[in-house]
C-alpha atoms as a PDB file:
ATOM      1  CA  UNK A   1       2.701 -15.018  -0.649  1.00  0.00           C
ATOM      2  CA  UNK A   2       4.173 -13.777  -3.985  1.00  0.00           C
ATOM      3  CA  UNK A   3       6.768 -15.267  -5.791  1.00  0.00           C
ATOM      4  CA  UNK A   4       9.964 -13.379  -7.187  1.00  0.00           C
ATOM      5  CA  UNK A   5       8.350 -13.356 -10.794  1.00  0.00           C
ATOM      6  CA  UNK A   6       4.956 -12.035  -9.314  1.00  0.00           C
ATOM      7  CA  UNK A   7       6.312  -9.014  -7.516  1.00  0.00           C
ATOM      8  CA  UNK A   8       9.147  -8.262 -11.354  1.00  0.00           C
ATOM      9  CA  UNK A   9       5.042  -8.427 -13.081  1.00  0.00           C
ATOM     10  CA  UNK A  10       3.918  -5.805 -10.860  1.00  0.00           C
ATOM     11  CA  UNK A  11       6.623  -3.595 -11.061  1.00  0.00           C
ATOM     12  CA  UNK A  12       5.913  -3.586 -14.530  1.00  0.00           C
ATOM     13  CA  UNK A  13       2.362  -3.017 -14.088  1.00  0.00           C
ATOM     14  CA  UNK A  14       3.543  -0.149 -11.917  1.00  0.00           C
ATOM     15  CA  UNK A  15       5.340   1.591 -14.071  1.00  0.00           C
ATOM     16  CA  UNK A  16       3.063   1.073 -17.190  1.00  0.00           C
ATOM     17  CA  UNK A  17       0.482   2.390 -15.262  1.00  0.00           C
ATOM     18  CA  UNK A  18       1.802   4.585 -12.290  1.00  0.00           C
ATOM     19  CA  UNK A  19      -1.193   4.642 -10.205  1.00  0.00           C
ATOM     20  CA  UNK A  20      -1.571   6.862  -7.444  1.00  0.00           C
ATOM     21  CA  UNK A  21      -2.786   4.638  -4.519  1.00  0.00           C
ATOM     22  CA  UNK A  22      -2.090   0.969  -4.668  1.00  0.00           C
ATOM     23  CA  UNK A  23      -4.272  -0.703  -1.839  1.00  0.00           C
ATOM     24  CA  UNK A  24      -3.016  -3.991  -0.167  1.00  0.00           C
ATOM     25  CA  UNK A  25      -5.291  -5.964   2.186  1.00  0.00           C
ATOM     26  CA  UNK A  26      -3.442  -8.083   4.486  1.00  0.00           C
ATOM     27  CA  UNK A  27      -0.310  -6.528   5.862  1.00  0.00           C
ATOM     28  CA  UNK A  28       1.462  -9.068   7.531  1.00  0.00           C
ATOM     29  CA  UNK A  29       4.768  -8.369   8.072  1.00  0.00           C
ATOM     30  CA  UNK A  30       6.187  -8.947   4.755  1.00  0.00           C
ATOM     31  CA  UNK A  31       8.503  -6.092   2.934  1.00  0.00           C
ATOM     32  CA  UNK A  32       6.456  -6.320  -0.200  1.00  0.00           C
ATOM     33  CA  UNK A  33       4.518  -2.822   0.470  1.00  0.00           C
ATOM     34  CA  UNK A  34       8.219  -1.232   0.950  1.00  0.00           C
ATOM     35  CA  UNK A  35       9.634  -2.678  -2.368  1.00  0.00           C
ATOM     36  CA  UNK A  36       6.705  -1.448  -4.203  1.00  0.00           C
ATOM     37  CA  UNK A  37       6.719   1.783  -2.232  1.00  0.00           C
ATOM     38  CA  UNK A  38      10.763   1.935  -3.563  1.00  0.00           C
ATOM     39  CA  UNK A  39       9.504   1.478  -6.859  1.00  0.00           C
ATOM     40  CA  UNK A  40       7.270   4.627  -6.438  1.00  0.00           C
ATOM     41  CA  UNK A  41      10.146   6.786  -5.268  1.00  0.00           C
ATOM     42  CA  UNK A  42      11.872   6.198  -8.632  1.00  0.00           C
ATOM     43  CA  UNK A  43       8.725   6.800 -10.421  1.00  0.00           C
ATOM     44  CA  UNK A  44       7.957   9.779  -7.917  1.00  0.00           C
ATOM     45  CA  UNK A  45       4.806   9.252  -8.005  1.00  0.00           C
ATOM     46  CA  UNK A  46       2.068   6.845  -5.839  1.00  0.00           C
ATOM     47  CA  UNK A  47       1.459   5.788  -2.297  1.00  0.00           C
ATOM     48  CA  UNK A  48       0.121   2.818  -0.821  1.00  0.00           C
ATOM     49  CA  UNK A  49      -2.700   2.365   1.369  1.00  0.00           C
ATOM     50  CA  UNK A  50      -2.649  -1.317   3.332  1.00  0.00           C
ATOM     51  CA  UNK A  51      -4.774  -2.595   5.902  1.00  0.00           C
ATOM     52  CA  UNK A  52      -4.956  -5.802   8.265  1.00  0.00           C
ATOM     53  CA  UNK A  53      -6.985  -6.770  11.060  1.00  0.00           C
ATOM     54  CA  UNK A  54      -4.013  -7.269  13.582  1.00  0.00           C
ATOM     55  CA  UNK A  55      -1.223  -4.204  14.194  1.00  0.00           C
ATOM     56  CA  UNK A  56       1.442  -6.161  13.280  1.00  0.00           C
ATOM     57  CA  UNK A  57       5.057  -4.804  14.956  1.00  0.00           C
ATOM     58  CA  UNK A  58       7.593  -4.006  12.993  1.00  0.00           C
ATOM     59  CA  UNK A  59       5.851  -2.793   9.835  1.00  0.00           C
ATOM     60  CA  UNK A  60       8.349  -0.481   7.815  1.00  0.00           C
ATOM     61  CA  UNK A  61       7.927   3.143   7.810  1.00  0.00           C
ATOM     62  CA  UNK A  62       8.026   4.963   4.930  1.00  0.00           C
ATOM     63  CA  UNK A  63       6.565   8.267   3.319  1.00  0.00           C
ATOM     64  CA  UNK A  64       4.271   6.360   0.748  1.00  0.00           C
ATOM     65  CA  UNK A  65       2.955   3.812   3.089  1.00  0.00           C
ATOM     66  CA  UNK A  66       0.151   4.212   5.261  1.00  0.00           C
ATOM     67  CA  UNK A  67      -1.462   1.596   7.847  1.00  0.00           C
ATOM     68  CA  UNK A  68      -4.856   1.247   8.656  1.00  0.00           C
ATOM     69  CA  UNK A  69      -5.969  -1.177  11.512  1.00  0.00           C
ATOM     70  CA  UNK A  70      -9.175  -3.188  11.122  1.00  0.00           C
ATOM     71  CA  UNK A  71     -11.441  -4.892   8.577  1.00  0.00           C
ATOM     72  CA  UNK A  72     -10.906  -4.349   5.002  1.00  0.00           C
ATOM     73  CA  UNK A  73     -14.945  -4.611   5.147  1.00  0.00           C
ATOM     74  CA  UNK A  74     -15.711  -2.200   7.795  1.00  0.00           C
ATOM     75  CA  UNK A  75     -17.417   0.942   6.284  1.00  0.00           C
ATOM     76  CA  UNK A  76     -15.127   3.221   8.531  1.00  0.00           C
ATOM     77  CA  UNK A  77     -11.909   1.716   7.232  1.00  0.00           C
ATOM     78  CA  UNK A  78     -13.288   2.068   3.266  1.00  0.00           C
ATOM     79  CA  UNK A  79     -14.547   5.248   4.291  1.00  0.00           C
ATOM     80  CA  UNK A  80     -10.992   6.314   5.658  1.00  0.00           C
ATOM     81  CA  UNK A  81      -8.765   4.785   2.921  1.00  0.00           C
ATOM     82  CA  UNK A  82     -11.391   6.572   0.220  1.00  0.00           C
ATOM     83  CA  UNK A  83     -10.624   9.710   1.724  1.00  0.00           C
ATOM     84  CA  UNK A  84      -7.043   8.778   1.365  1.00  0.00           C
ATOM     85  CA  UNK A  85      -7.039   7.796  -1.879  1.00  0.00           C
ATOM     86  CA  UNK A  86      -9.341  10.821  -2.984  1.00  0.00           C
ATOM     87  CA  UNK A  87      -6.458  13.021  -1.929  1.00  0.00           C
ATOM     88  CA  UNK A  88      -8.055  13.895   1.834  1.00  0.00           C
ATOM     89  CA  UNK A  89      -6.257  13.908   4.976  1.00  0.00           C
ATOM     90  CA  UNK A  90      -2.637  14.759   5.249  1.00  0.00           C
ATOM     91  CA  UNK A  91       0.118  13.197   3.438  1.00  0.00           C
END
């Protein structure tokens, strides 16, 4: 869980640094990835890449999000969200 102050910190960090792929382990249903993904669109730039072990219902869709299902320490998901993150695949 992240406080208020900890998600106002990384939307800082966010825009000091305007990465292009933030990567969040541990989905959960939580609207943190869609805040930050917000804060991308007025930056218009970054995407996120999140993955979690269970397929959660009622994650939100977005354009800068995508999901991955499975271990954050299974070779094929790394594998997949480096491909991602290197710019492969379609966006």
């Amino acid at each position: 869980m992240q406080t208020p102050l900890d998600m106002w910190v990384t939307q800082e960090i966010l825009h000091e640094t305007r990465p292009d792929v933030l990567v969040e382990t541990g989905t959960r249903p939580r609207r943190r990835r869609l805040y930050y993904a917000s804060i991308m669109d007025l930056l218009r730039h970054g995407r996120i890449l999140t993955v979690d072990i269970d397929n959660h219902p009622g994650k939100p869709d977005h354009p800068r999000i995508e999901y991955f299902t499975g271990s954050s320490t299974d070779p094929a998901i790394v594998g997949a969200m480096q491909a991602k993150a290197q710019g492969e695949g379609s966006w």
